[in-house]
C-alpha atoms as a PDB file:
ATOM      1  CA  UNK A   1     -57.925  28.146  24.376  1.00  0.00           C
ATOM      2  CA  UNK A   2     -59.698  26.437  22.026  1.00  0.00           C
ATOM      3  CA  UNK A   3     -63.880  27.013  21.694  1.00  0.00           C
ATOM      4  CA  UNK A   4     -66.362  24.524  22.790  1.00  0.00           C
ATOM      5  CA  UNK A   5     -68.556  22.765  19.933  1.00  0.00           C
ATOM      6  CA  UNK A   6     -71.989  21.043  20.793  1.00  0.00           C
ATOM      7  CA  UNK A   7     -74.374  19.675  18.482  1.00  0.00           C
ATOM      8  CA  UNK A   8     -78.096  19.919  19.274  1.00  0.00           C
ATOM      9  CA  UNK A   9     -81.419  19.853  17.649  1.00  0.00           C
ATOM     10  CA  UNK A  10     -83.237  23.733  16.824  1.00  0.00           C
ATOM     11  CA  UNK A  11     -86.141  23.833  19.304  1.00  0.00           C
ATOM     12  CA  UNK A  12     -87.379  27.559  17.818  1.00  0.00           C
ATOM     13  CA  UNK A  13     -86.689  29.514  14.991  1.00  0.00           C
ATOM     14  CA  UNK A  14     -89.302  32.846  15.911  1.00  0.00           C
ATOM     15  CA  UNK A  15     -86.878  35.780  16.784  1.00  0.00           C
ATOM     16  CA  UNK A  16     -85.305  37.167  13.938  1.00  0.00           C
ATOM     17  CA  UNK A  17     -81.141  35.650  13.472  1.00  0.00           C
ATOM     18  CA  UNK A  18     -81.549  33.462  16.218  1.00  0.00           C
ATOM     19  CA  UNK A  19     -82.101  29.806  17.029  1.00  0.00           C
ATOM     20  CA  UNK A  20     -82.790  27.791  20.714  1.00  0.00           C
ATOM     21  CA  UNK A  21     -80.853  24.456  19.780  1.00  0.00           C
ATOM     22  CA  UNK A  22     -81.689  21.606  23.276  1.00  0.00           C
ATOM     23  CA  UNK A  23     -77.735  20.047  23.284  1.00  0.00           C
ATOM     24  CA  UNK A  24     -78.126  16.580  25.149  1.00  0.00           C
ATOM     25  CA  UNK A  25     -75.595  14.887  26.846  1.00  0.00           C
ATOM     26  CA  UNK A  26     -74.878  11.372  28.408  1.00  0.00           C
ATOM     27  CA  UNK A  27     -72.873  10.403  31.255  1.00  0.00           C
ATOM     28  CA  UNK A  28     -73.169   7.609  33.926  1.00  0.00           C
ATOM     29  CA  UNK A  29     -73.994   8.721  37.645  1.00  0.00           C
ATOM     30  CA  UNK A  30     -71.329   8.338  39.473  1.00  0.00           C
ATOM     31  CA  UNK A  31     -73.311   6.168  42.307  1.00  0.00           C
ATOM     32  CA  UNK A  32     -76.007   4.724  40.598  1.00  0.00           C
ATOM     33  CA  UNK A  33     -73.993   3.368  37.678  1.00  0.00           C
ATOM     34  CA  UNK A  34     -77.047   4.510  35.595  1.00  0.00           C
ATOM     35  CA  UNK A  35     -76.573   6.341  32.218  1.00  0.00           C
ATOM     36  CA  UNK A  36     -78.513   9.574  32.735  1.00  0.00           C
ATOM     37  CA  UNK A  37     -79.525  12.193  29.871  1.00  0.00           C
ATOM     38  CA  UNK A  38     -79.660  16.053  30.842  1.00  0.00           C
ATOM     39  CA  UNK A  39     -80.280  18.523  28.025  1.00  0.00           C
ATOM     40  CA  UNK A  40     -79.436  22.209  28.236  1.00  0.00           C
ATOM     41  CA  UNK A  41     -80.837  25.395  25.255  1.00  0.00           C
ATOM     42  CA  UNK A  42     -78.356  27.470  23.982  1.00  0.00           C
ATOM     43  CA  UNK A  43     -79.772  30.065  22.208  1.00  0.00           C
ATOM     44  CA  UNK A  44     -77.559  30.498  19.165  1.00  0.00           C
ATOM     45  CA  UNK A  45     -76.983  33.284  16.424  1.00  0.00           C
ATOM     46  CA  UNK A  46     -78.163  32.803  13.040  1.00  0.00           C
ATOM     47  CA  UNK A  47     -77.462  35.590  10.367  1.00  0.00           C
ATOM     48  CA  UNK A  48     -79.249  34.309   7.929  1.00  0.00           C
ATOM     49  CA  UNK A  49     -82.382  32.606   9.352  1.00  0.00           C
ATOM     50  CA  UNK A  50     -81.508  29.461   7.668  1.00  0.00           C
ATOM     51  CA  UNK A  51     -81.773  27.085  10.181  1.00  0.00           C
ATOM     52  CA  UNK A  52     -85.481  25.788  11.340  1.00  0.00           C
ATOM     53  CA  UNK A  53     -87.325  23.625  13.554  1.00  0.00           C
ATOM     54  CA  UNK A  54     -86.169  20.002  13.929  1.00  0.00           C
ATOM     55  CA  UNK A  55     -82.649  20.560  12.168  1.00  0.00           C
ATOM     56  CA  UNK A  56     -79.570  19.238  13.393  1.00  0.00           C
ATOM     57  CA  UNK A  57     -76.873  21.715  13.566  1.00  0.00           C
ATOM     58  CA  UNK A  58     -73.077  22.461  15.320  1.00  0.00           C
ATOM     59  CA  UNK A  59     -73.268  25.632  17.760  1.00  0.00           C
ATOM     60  CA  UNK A  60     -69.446  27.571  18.918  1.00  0.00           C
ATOM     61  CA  UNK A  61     -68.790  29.435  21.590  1.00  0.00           C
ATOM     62  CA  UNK A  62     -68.138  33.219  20.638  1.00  0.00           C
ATOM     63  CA  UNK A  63     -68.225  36.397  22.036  1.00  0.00           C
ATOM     64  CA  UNK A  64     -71.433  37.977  23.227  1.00  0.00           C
ATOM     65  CA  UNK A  65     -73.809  38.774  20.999  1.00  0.00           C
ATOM     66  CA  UNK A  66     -76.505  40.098  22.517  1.00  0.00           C
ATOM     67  CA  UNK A  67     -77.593  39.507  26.438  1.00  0.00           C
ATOM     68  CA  UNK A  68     -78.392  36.089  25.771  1.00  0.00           C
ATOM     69  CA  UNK A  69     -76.779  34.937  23.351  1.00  0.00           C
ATOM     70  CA  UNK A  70     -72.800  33.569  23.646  1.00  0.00           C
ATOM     71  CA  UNK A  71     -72.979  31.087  20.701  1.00  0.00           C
ATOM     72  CA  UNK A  72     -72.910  30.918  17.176  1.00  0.00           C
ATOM     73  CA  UNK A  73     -74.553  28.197  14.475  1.00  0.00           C
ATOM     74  CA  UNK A  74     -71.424  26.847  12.140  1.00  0.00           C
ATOM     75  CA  UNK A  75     -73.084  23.769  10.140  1.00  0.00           C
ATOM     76  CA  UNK A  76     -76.221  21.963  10.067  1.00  0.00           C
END
């Protein structure tokens, strides 16, 4: 099975080789015809600390790396 790529905005670069990206995503309510936003943090490895606040970057699913973290920064 393939893994799941979302692109989000870093929120927080403070603990050491890891990022909180906010991943946003549209979709119309299935009632209200209404386009609604939700937004969800991943928090997101980073080996190299290269990623900080405000950048725009591609997270992947991957195995767990730690108790909270389950993804993985590929590009900004």
């Amino acid at each position: 099975m393939p893994k799941r790529i979302l692109q989000g905005t870093v929120t927080s670069d403070a603990n050491a080789q890891t990022v909180t990206v906010l991943v946003e995503r549209r979709f119309t309510h299935p009632v209200l015809k209404k386009t609604v936003r939700k937004s969800k943090k991943y928090r997101a490895h980073d080996e190299n600390n290269t990623f900080k606040v405000g950048d725009t970057v591609r997270i992947q699913e991957c195995a767990p790396k730690s108790k909270t973290k389950r993804w993985e920064v590929i590009t900004a």
